[in-house]
N, C-alpha and C. Protein backbone atom coordinates (compact mmCIF):
# COMPACT_ATOMS: atom_id res chain seq x y z
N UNK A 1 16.80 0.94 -45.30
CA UNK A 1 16.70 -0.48 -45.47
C UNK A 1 16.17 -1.15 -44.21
N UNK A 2 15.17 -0.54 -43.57
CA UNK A 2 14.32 -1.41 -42.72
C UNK A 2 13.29 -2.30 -43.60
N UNK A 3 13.32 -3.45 -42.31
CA UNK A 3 12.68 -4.62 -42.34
C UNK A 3 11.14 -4.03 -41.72
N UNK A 4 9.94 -4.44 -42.49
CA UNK A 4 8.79 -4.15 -42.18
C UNK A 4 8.22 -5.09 -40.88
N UNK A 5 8.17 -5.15 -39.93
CA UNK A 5 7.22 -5.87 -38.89
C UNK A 5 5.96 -5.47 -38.27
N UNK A 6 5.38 -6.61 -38.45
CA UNK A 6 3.88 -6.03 -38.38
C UNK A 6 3.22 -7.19 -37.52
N UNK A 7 2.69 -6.77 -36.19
CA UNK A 7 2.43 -7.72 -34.95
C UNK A 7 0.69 -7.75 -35.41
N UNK A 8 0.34 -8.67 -35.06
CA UNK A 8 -1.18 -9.42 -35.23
C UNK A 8 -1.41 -9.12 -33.85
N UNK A 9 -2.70 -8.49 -33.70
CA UNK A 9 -2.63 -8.96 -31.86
C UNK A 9 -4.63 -8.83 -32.43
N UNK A 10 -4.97 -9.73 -31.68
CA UNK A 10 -6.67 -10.15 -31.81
C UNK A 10 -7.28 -8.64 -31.47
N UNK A 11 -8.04 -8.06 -32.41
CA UNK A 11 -9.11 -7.13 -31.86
C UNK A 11 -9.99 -6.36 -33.20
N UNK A 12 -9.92 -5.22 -32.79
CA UNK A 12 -11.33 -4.59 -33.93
C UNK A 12 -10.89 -4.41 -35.25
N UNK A 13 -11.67 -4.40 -36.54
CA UNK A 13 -11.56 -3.80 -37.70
C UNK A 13 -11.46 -2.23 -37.63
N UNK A 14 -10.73 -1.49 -38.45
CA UNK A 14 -11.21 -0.04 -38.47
C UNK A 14 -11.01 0.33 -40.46
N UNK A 15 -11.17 0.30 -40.96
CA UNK A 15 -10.97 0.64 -42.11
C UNK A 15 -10.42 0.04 -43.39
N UNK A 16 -9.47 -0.19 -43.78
CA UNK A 16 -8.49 -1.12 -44.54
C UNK A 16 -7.93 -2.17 -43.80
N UNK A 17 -7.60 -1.56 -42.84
CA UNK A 17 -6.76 -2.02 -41.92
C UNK A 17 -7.28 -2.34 -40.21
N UNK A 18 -7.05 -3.74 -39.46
CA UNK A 18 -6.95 -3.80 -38.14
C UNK A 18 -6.42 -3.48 -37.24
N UNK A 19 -6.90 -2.08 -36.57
CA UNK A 19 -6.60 -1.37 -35.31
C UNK A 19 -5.61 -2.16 -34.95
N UNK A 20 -5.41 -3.28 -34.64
CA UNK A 20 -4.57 -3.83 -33.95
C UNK A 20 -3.28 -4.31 -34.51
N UNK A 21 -2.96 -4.61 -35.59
CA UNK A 21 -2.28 -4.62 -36.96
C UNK A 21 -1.29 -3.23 -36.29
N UNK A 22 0.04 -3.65 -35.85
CA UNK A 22 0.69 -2.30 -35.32
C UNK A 22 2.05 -2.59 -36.42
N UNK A 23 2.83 -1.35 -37.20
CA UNK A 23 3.64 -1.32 -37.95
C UNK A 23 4.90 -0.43 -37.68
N UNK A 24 5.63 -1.63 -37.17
CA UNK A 24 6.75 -0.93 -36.35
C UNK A 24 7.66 0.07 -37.38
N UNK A 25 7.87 0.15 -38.16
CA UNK A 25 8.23 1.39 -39.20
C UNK A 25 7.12 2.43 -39.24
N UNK A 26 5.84 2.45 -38.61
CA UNK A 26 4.82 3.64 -38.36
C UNK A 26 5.09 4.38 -36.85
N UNK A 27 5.58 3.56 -35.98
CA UNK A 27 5.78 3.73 -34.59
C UNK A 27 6.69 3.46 -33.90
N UNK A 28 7.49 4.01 -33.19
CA UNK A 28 8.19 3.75 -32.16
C UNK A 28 8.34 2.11 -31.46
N UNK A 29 9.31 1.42 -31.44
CA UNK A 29 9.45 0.53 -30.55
C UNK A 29 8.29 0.47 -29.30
N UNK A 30 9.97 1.61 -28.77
CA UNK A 30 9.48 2.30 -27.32
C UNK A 30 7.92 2.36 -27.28
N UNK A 31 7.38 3.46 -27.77
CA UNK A 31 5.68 3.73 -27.67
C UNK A 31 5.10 2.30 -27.63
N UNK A 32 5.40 1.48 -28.32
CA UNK A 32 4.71 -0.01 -28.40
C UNK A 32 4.85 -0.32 -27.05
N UNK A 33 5.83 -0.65 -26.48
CA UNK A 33 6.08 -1.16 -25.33
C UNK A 33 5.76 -0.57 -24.42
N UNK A 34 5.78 1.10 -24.15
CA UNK A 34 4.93 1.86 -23.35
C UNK A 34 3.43 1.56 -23.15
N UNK A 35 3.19 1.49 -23.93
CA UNK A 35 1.50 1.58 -23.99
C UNK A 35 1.25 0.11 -23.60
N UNK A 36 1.56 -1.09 -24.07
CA UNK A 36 1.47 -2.19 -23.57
C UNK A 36 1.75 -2.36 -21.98
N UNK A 37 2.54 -2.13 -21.56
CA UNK A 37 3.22 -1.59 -20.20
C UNK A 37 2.15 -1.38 -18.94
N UNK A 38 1.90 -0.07 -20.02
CA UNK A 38 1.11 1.10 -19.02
C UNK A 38 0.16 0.46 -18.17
N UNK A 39 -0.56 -0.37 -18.75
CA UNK A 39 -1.45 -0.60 -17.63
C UNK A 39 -1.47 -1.83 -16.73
N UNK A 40 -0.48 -2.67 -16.42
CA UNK A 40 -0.40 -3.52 -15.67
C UNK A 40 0.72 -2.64 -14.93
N UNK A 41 1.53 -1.83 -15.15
CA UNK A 41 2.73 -1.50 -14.15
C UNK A 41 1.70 -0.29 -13.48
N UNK A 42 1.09 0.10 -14.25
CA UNK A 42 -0.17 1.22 -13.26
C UNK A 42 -1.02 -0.02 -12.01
N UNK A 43 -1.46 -0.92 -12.33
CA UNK A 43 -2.25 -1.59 -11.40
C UNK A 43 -0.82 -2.61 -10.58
N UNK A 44 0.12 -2.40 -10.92
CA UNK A 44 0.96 -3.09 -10.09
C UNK A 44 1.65 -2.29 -8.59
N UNK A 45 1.46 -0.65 -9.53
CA UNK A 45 2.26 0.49 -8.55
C UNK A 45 1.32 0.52 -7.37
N UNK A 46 -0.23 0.70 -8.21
CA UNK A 46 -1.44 0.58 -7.11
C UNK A 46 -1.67 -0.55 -6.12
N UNK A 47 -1.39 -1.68 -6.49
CA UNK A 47 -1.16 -2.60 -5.40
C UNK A 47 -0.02 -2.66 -4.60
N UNK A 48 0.87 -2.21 -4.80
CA UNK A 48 2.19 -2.21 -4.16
C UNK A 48 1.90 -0.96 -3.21
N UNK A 49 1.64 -0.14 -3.32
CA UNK A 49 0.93 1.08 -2.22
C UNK A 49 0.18 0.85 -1.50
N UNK A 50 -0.94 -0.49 -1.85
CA UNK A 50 -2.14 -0.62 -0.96
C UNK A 50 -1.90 -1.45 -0.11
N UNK A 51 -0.36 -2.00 -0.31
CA UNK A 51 -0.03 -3.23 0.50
C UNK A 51 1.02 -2.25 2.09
N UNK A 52 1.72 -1.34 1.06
CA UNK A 52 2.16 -0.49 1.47
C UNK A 52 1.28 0.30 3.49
N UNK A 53 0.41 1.16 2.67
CA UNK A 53 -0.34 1.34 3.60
C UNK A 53 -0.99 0.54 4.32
N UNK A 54 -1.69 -0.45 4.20
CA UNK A 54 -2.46 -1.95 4.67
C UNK A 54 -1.25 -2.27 5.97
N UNK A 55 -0.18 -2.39 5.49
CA UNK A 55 1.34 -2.67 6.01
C UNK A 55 1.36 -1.64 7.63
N UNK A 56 1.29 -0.48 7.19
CA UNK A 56 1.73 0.33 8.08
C UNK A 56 0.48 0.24 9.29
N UNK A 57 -0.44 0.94 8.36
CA UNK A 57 -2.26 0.59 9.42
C UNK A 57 -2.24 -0.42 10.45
N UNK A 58 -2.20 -1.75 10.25
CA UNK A 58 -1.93 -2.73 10.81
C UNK A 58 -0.88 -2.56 11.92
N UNK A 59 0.68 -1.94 11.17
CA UNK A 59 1.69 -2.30 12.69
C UNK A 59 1.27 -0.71 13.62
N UNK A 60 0.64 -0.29 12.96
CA UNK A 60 0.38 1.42 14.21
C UNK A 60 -0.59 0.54 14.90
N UNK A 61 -1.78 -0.12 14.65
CA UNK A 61 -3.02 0.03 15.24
C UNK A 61 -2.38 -1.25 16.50
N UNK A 62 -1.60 -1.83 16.03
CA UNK A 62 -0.49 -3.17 16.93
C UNK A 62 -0.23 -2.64 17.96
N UNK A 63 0.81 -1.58 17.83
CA UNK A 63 1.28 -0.72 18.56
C UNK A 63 0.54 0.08 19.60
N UNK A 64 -0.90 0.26 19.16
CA UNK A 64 -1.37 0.99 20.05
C UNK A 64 -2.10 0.09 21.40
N UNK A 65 -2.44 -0.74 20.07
CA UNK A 65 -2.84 -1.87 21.05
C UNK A 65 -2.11 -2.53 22.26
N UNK A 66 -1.17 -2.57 21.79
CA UNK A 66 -0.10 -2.95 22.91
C UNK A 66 0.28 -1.94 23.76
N UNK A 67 0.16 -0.70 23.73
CA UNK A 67 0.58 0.47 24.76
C UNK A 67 -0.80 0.63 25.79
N UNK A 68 -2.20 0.33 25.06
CA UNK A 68 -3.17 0.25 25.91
C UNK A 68 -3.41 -0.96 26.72
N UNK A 69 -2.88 -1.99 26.30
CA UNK A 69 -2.75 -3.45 26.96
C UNK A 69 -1.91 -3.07 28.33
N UNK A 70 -1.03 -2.58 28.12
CA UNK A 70 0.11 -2.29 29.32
C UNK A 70 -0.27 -1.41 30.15
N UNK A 71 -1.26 -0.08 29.65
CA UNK A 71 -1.54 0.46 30.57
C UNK A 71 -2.80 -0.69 31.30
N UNK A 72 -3.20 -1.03 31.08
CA UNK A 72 -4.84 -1.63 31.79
C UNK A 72 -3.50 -2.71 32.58
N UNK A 73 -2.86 -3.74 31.97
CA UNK A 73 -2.20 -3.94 33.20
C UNK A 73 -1.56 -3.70 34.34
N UNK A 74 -1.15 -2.33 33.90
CA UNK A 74 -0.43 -1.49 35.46
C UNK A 74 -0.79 -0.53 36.00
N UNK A 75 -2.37 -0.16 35.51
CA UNK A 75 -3.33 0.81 36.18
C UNK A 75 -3.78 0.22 37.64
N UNK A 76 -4.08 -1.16 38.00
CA UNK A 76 -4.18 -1.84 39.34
C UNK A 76 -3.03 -1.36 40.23
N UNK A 77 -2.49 -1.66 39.79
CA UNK A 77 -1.01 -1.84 40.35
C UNK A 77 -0.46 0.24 40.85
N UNK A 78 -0.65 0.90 40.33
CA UNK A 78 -0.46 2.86 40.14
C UNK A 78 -1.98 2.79 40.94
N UNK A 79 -3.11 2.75 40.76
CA UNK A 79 -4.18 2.77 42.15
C UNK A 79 -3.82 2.54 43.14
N UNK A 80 -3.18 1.10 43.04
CA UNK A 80 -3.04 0.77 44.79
C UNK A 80 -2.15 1.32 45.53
N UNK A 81 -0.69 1.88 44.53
CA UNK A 81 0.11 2.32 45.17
C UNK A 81 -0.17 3.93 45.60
N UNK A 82 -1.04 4.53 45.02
CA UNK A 82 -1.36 5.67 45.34
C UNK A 82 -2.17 6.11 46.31
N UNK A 83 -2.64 4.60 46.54
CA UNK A 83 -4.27 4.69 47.80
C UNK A 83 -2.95 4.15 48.96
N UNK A 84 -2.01 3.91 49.04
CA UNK A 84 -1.39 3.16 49.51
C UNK A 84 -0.47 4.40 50.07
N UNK A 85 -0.03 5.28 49.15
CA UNK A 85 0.60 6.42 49.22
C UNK A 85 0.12 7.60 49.92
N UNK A 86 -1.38 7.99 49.68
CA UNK A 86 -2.54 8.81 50.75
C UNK A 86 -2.58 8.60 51.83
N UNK A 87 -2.88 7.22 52.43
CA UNK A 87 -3.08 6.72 53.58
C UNK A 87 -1.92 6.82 54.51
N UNK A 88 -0.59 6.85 53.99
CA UNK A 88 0.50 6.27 54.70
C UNK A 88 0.56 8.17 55.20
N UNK A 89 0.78 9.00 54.10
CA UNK A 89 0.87 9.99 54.07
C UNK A 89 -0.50 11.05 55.11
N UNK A 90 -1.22 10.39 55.20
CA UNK A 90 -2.38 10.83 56.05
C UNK A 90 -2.39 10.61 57.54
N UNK A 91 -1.69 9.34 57.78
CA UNK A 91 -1.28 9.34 59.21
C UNK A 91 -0.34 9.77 59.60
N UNK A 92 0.70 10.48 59.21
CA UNK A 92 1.63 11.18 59.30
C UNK A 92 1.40 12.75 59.61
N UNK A 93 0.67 12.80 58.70
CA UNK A 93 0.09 14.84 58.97
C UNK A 93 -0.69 14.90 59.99
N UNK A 94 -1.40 13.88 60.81
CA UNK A 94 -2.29 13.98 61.84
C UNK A 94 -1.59 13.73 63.58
């Protein structure tokens, strides 16, 4: 004693009947809703990954940036003390 439901959804003719014309006593709930599903939670997973990675790329390339920033600032500073360090050390051995 099922109730026949039968969803209209706009699209092609195929025979007697419109492809799109879906008859939930022919099919699964579930499968309906799967297949409807499928392809926005597929392009949703894919954006959520690309944000994902985009995410990470960004704070590494930050990171590096900032470790090379620090060195160029305290490379002056490790020269001088080393020319500073030779010299002192050079009048001493003589």
């Amino acid at each position: 004693m099922s109730a026949e439901v039968v969803l209209n959804i706009p699209g092609r003719l195929t025979g007697n009947r419109r492809a799109d014309e879906v008859n939930l006593d022919e099919c699964e709930r579930g499968d309906l809703i799967t297949e409807t599903l499928q392809g926005p939670a597929l392009i949703a997973t894919a954006a959520f990954v690309g944000v994902i990675a985009g995410g990470w790329l960004t704070a590494h390339n930050q990171k590096r940036e900032r470790q090379q920033r620090r060195i160029n600032e305290q490379w002056p500073a490790f020269t001088a003390l080393c020319w500073h360090y030779e010299l002192s050390c050079s009048h001493t051995a003589s």
